[in-house]
PDB file of N, CA and C in Angstrom:
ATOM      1  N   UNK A   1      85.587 112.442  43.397  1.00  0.00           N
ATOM      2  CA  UNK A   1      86.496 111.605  44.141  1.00  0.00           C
ATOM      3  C   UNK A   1      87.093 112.354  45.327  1.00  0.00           C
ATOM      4  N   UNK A   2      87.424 113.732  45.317  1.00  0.00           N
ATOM      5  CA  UNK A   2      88.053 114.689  46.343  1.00  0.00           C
ATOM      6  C   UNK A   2      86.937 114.434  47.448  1.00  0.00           C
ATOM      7  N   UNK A   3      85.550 114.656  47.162  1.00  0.00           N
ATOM      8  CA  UNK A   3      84.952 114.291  48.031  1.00  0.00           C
ATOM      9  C   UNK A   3      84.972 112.757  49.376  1.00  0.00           C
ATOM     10  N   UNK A   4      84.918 111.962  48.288  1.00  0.00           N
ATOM     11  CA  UNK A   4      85.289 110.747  49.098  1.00  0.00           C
ATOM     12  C   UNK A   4      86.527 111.013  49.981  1.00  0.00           C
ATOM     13  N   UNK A   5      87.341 111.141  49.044  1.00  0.00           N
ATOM     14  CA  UNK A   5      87.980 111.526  50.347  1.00  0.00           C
ATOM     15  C   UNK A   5      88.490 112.220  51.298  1.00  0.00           C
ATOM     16  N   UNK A   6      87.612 113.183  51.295  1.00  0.00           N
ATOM     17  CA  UNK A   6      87.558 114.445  52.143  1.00  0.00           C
ATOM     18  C   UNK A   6      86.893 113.473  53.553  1.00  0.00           C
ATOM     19  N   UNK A   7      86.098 112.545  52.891  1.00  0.00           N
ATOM     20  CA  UNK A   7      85.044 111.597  53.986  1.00  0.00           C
ATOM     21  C   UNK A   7      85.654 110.811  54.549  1.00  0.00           C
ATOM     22  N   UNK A   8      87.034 110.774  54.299  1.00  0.00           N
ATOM     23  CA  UNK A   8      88.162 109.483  54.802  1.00  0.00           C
ATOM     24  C   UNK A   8      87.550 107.774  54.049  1.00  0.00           C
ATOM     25  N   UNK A   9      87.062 108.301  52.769  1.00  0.00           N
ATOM     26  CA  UNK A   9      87.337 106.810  51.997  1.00  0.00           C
ATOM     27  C   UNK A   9      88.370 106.708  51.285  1.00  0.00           C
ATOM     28  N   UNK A  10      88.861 105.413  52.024  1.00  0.00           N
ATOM     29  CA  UNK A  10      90.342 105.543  50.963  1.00  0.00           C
ATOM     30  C   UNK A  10      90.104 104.983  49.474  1.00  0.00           C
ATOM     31  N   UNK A  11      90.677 105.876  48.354  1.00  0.00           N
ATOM     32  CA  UNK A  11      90.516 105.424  47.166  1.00  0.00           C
ATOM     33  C   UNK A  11      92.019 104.853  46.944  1.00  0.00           C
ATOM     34  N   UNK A  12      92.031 103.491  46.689  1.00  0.00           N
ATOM     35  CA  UNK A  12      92.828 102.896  46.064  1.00  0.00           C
ATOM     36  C   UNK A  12      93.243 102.298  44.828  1.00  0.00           C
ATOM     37  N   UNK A  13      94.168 103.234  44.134  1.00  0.00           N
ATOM     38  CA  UNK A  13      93.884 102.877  42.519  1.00  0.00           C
ATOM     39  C   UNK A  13      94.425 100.697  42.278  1.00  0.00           C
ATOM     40  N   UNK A  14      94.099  99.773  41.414  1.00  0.00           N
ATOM     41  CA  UNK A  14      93.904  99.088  41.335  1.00  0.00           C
ATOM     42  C   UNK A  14      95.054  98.840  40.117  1.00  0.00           C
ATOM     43  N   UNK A  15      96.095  98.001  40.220  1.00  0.00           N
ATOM     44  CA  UNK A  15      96.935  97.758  39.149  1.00  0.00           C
ATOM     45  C   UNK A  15      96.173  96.777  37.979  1.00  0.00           C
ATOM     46  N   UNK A  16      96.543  96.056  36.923  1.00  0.00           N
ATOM     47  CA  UNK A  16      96.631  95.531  36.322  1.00  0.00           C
ATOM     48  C   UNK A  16      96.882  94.189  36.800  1.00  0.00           C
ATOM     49  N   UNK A  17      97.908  94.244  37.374  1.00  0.00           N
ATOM     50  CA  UNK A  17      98.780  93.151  38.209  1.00  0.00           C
ATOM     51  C   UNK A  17      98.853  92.724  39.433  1.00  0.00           C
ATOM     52  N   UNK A  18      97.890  93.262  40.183  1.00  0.00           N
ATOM     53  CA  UNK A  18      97.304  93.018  41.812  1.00  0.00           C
ATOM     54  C   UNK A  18      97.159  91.725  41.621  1.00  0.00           C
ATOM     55  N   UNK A  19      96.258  91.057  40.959  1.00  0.00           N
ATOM     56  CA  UNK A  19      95.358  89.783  41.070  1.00  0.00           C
ATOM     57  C   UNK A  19      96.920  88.826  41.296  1.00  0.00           C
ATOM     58  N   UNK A  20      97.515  88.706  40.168  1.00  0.00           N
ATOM     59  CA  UNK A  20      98.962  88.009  40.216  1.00  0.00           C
ATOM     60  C   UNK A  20      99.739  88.048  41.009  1.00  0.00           C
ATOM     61  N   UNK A  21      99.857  89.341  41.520  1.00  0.00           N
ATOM     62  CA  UNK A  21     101.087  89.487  42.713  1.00  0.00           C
ATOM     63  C   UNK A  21     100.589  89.309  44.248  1.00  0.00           C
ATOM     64  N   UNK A  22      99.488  89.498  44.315  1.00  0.00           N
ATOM     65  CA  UNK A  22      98.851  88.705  45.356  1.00  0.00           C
ATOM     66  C   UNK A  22      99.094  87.282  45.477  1.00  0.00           C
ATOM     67  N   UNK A  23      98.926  86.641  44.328  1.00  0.00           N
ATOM     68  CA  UNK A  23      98.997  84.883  44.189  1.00  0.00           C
ATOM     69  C   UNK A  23     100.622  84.561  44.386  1.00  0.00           C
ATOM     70  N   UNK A  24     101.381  85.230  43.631  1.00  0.00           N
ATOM     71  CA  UNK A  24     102.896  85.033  43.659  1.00  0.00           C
ATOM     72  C   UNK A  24     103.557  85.274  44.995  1.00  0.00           C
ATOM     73  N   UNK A  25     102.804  86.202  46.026  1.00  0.00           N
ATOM     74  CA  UNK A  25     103.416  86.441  47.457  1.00  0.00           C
ATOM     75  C   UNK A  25     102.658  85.465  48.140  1.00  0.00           C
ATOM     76  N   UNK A  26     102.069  84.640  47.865  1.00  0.00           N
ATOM     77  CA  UNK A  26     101.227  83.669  48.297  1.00  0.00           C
ATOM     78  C   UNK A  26     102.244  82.645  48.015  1.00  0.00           C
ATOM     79  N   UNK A  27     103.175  82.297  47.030  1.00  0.00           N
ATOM     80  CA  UNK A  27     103.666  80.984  46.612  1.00  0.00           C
ATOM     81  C   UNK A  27     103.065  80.802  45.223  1.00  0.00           C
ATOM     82  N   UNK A  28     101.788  81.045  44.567  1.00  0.00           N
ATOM     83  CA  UNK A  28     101.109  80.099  43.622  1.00  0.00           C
ATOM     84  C   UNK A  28     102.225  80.687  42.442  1.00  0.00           C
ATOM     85  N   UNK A  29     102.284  80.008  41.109  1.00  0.00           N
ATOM     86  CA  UNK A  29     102.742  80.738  39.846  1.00  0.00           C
ATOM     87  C   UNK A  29     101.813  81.368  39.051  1.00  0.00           C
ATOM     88  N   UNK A  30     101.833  81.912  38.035  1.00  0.00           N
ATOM     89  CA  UNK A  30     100.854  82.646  37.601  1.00  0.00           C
ATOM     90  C   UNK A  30     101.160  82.541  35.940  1.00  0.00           C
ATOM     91  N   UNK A  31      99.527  82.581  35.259  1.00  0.00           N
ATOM     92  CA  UNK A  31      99.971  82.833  33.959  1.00  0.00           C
ATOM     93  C   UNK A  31      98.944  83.984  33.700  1.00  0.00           C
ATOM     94  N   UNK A  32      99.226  84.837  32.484  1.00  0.00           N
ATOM     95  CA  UNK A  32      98.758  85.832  31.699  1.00  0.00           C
ATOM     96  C   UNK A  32      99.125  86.212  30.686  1.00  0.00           C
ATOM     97  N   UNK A  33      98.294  86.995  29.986  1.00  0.00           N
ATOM     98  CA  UNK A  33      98.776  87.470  28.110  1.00  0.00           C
ATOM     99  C   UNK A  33      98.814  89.071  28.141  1.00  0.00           C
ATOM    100  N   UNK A  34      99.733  89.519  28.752  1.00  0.00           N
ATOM    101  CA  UNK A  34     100.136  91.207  28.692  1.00  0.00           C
ATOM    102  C   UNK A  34      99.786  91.603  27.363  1.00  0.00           C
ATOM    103  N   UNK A  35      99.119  93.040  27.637  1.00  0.00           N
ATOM    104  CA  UNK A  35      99.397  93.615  26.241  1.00  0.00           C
ATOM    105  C   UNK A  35     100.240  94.539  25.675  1.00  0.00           C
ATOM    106  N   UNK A  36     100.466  95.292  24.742  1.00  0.00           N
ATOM    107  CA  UNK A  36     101.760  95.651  24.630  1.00  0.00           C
ATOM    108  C   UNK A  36     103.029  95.537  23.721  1.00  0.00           C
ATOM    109  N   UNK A  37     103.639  96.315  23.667  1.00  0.00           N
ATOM    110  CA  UNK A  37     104.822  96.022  22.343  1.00  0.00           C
ATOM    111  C   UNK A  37     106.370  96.903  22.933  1.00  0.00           C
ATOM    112  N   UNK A  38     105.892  96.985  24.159  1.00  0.00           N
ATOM    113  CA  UNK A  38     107.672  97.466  25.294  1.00  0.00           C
ATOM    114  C   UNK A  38     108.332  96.296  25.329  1.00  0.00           C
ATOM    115  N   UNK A  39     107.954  94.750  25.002  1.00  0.00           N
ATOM    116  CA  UNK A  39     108.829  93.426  25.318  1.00  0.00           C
ATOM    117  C   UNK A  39     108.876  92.961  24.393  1.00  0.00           C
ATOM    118  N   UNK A  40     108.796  93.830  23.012  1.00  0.00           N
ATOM    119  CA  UNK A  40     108.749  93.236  21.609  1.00  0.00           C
ATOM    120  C   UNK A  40     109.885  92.577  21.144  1.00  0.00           C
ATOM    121  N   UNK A  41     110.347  91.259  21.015  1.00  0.00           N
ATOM    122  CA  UNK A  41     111.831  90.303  20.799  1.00  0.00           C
ATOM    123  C   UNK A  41     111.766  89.305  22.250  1.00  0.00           C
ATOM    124  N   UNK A  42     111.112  89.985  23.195  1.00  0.00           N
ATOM    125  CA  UNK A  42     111.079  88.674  24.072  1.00  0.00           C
ATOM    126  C   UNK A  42     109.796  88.247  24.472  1.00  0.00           C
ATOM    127  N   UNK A  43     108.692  89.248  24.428  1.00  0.00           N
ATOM    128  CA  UNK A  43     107.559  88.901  24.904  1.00  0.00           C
ATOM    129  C   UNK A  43     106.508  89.574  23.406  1.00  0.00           C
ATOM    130  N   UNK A  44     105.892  88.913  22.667  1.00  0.00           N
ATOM    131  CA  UNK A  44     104.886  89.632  22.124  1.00  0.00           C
ATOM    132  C   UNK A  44     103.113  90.178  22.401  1.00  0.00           C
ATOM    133  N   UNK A  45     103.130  91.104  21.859  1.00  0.00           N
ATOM    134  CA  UNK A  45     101.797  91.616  22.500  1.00  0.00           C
ATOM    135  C   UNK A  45     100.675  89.781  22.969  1.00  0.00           C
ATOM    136  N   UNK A  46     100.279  89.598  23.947  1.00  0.00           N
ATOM    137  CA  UNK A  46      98.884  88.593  24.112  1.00  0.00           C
ATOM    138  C   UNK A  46      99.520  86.990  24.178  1.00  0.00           C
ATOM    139  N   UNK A  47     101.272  86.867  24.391  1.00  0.00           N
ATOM    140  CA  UNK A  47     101.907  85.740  24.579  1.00  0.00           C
ATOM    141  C   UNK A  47     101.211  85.377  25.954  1.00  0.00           C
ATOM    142  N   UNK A  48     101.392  83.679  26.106  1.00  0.00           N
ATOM    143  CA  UNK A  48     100.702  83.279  27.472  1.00  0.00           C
ATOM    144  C   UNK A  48     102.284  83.689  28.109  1.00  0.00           C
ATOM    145  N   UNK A  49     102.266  84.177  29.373  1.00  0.00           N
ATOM    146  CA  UNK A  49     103.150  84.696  29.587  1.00  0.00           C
ATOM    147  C   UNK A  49     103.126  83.389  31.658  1.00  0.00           C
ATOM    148  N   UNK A  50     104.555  82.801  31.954  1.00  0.00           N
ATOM    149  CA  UNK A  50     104.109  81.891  32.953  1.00  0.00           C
ATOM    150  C   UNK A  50     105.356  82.408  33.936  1.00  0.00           C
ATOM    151  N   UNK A  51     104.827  83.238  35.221  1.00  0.00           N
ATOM    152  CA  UNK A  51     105.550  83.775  36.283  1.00  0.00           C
ATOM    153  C   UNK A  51     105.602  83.184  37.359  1.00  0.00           C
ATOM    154  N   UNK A  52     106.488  82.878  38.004  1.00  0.00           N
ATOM    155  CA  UNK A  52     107.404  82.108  39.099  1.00  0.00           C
ATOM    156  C   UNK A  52     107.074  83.217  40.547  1.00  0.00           C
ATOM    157  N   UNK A  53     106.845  83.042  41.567  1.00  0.00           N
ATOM    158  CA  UNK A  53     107.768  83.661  42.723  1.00  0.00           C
ATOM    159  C   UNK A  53     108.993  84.032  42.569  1.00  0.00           C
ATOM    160  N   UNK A  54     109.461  84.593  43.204  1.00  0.00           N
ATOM    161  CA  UNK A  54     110.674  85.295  43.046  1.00  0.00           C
ATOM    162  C   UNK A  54     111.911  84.553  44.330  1.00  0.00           C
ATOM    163  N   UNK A  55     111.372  84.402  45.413  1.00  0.00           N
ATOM    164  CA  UNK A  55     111.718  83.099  46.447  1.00  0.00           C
ATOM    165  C   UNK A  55     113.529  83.319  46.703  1.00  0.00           C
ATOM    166  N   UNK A  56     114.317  82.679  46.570  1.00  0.00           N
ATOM    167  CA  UNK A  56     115.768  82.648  46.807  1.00  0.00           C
ATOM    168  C   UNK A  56     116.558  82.986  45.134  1.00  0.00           C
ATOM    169  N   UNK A  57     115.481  82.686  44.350  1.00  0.00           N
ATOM    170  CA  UNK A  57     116.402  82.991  42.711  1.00  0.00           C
ATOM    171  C   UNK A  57     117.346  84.104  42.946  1.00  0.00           C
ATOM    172  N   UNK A  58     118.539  84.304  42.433  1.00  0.00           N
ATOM    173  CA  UNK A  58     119.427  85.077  42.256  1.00  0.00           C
ATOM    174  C   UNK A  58     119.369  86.111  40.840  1.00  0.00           C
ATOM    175  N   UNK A  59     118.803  87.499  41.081  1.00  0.00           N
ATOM    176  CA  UNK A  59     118.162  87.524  39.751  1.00  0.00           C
ATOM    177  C   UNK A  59     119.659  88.195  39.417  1.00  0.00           C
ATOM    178  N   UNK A  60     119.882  88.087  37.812  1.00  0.00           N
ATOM    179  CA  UNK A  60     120.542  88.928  37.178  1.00  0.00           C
ATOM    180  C   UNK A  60     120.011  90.018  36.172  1.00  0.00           C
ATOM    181  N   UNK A  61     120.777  90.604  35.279  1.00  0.00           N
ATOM    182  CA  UNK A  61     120.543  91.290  34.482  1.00  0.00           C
ATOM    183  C   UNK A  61     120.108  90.582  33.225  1.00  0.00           C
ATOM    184  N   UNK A  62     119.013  90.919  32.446  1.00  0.00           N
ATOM    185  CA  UNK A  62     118.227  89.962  31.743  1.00  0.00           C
ATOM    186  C   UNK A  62     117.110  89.465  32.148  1.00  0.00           C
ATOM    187  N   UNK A  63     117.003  89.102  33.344  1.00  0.00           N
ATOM    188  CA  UNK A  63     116.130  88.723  34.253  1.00  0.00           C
ATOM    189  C   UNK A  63     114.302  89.153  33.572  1.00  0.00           C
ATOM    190  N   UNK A  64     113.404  88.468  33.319  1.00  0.00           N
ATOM    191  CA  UNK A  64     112.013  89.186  33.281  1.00  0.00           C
ATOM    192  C   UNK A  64     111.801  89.271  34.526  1.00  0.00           C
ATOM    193  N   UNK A  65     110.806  90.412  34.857  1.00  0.00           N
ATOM    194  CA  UNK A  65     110.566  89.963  36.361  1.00  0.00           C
ATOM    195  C   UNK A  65     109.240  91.060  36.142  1.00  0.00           C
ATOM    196  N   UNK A  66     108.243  90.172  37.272  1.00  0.00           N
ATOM    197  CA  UNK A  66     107.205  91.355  37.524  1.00  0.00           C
ATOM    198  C   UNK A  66     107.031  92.137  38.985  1.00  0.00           C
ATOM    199  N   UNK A  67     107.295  93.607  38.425  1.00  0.00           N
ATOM    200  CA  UNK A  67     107.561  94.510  39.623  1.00  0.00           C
ATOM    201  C   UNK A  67     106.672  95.513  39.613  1.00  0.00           C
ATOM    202  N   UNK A  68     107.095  96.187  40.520  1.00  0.00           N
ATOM    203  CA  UNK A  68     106.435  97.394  40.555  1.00  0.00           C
ATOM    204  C   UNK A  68     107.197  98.884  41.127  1.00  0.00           C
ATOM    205  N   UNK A  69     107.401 100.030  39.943  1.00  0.00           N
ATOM    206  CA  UNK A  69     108.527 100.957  39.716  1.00  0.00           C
ATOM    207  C   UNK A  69     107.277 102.130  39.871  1.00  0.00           C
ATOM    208  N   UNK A  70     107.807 103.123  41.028  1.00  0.00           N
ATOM    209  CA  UNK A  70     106.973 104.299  41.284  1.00  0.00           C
ATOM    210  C   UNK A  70     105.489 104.332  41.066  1.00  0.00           C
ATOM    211  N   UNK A  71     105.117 102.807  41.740  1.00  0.00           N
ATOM    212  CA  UNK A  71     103.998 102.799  41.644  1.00  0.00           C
ATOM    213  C   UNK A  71     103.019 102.137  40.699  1.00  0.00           C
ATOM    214  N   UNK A  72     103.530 102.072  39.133  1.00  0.00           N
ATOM    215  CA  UNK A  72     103.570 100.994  38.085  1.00  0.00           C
ATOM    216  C   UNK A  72     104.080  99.915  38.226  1.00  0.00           C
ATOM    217  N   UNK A  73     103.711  99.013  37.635  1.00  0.00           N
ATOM    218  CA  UNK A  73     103.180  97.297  37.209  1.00  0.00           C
ATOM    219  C   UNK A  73     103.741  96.901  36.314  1.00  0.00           C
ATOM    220  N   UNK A  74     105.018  96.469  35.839  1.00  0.00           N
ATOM    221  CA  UNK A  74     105.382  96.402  34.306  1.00  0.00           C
ATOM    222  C   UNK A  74     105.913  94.388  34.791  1.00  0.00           C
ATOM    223  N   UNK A  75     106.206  93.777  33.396  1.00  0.00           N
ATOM    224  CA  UNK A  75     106.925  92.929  33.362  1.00  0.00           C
ATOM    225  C   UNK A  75     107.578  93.084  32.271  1.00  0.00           C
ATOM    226  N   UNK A  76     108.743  93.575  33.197  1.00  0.00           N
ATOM    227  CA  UNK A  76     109.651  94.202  32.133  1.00  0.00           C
ATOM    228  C   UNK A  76     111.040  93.520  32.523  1.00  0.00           C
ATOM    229  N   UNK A  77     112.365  93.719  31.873  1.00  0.00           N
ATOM    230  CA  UNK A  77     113.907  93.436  32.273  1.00  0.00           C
ATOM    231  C   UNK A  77     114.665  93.872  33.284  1.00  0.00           C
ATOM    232  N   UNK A  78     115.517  92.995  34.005  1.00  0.00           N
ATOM    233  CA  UNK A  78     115.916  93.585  34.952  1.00  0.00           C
ATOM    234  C   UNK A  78     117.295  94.306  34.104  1.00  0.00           C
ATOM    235  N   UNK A  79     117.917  95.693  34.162  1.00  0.00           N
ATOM    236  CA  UNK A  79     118.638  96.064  33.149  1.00  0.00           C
ATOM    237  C   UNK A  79     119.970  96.522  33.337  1.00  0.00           C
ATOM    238  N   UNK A  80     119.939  96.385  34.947  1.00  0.00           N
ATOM    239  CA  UNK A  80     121.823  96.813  35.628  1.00  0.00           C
ATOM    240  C   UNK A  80     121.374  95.892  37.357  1.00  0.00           C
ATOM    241  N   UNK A  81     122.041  96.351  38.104  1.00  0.00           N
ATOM    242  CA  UNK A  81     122.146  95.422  39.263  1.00  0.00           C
ATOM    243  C   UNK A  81     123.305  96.335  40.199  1.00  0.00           C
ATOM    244  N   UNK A  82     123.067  97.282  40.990  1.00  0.00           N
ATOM    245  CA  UNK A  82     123.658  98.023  41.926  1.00  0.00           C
ATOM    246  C   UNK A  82     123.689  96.979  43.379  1.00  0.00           C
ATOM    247  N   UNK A  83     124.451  96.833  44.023  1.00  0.00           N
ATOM    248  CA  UNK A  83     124.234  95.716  45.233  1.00  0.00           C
ATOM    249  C   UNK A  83     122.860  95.262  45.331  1.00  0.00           C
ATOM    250  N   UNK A  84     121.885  96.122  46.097  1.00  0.00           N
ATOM    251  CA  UNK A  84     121.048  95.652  46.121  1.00  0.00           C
ATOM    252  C   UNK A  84     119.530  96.476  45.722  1.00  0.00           C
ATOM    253  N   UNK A  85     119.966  96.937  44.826  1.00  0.00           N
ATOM    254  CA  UNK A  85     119.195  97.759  43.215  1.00  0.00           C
ATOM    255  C   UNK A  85     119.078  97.107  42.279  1.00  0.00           C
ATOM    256  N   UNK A  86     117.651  97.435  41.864  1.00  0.00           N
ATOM    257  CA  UNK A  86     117.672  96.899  40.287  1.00  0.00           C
ATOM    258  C   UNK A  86     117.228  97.523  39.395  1.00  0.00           C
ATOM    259  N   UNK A  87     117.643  97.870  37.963  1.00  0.00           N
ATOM    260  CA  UNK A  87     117.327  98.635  37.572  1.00  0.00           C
ATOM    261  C   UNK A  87     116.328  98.115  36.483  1.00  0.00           C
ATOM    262  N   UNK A  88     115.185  98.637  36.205  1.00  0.00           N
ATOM    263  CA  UNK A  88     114.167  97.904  35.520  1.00  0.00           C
ATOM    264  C   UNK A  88     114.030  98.318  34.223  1.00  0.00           C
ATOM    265  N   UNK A  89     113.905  98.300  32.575  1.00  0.00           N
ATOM    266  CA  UNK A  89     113.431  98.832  31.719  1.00  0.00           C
ATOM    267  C   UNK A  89     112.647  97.925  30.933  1.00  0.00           C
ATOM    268  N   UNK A  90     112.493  98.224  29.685  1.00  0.00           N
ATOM    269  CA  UNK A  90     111.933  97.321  28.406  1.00  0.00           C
ATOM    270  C   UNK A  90     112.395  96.823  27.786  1.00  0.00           C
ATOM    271  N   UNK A  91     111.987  95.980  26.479  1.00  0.00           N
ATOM    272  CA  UNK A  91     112.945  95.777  25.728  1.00  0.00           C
ATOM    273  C   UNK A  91     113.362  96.642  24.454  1.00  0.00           C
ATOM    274  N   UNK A  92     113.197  97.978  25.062  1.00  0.00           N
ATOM    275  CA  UNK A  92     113.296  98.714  23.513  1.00  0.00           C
ATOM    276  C   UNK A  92     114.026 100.330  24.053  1.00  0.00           C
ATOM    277  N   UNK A  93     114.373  99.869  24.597  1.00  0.00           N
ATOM    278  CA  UNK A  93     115.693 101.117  25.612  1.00  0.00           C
ATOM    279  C   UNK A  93     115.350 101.611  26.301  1.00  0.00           C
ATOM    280  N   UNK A  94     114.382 101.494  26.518  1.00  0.00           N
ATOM    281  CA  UNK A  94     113.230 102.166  27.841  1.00  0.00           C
ATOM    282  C   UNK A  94     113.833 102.275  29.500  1.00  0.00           C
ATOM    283  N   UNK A  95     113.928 102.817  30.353  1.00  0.00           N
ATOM    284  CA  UNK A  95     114.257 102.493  31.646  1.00  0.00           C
ATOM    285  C   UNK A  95     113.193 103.263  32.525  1.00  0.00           C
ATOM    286  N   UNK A  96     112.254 102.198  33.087  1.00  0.00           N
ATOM    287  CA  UNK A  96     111.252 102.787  34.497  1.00  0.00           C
ATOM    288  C   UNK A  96     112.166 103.122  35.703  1.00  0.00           C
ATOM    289  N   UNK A  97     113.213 102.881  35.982  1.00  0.00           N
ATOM    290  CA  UNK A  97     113.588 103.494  37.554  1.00  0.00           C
ATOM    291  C   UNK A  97     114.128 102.421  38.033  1.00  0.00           C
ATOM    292  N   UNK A  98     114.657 102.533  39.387  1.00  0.00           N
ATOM    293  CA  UNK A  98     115.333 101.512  40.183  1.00  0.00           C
ATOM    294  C   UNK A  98     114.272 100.875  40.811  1.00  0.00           C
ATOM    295  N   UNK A  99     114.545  99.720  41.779  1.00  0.00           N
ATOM    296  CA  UNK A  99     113.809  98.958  42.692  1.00  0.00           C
ATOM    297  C   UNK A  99     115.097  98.221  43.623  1.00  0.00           C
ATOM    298  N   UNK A 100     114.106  97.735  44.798  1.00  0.00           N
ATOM    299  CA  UNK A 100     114.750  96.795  45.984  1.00  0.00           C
ATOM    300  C   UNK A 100     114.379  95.769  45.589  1.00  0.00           C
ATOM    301  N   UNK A 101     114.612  94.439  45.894  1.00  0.00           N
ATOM    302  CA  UNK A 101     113.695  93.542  45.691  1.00  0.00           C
ATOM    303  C   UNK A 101     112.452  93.482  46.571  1.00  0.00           C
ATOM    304  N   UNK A 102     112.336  94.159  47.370  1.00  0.00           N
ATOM    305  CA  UNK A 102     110.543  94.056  47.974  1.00  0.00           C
ATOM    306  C   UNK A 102     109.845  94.298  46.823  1.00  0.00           C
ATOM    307  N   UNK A 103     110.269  94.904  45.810  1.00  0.00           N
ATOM    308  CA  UNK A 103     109.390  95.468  44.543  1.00  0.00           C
ATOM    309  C   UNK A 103     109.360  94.573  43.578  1.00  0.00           C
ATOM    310  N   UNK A 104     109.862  93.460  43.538  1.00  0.00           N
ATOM    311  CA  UNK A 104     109.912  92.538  42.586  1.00  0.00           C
ATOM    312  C   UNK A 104     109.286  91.021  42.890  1.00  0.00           C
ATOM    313  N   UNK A 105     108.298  90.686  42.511  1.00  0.00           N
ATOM    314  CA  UNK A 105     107.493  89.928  43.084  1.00  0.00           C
ATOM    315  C   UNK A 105     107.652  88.621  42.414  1.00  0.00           C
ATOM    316  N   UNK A 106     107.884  88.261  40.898  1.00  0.00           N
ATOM    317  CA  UNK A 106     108.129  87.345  40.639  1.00  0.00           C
ATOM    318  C   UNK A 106     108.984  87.623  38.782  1.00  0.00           C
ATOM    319  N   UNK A 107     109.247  86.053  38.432  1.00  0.00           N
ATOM    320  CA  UNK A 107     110.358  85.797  37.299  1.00  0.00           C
ATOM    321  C   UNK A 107     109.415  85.393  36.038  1.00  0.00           C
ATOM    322  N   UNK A 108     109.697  85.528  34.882  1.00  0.00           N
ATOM    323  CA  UNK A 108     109.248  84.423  33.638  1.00  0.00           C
ATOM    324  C   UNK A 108     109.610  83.384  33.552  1.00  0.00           C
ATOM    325  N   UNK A 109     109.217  82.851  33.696  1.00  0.00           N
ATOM    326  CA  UNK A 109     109.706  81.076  33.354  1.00  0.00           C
ATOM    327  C   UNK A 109     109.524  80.734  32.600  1.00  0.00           C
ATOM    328  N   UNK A 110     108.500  81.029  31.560  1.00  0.00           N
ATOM    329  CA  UNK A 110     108.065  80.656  29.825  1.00  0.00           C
ATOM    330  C   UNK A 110     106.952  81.236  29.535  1.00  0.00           C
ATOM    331  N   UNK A 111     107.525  81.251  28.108  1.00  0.00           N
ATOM    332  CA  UNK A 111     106.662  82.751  27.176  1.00  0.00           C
ATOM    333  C   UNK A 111     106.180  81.262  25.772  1.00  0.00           C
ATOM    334  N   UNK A 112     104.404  81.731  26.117  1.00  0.00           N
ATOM    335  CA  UNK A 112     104.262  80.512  24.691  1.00  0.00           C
ATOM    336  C   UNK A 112     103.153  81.117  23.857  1.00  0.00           C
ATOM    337  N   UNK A 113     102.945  81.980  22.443  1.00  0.00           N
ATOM    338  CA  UNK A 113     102.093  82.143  21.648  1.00  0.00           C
ATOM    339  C   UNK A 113     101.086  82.298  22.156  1.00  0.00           C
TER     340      UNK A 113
END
């Protein structure tokens, strides 16, 4: 890979969550079945999981939201709220880091089996 890009190809690693957050900065909503046990009590591992744009909503704390924290992809909680910070974790005490909202691309709107 050093090679490539020694050649000036850019390697761009590929999230999980590209396909979605592409569609959600587009307007569309999105559904998917995360895998996983960090949202265990609100989200279970392979739930259809149905995400909103993020648009004018006023998010609070509680908030699901799908972002992206140093580079990671989580849909995880929004977990404090500094003016215009957010602080992101799991549901199991976890905390990934802060964000702006440029980093937060869209909301849960409903979680179904």
């Amino acid at each position: 890979m050093a090679a490539l890009a020694d050649q000036g190809v850019n390697l761009l690693a590929v999230g999980w969550a590209d396909g979605h957050i592409a569609r959600l900065e587009a307007g569309e909503t999105v559904q998917f079945r995360p895998r996983g046990n960090s949202m265990s009590g609100k989200i279970a591992s392979g739930d259809l999981c149905t995400v909103a744009p993020i648009g004018d909503h006023v998010l609070a704390a509680g908030d699901v939201v799908l972002c992206r924290v140093n580079g990671n992809q989580y849909l995880h909680l929004v977990k404090a709220i500094q003016g215009d910070r957010y602080q992101i974790g799991n549901n199991r005490g976890g905390v990934n880091g802060w964000v702006s909202r440029r980093q937060i691309f869209g909301r849960l709107v409903a979680v179904e089996p």
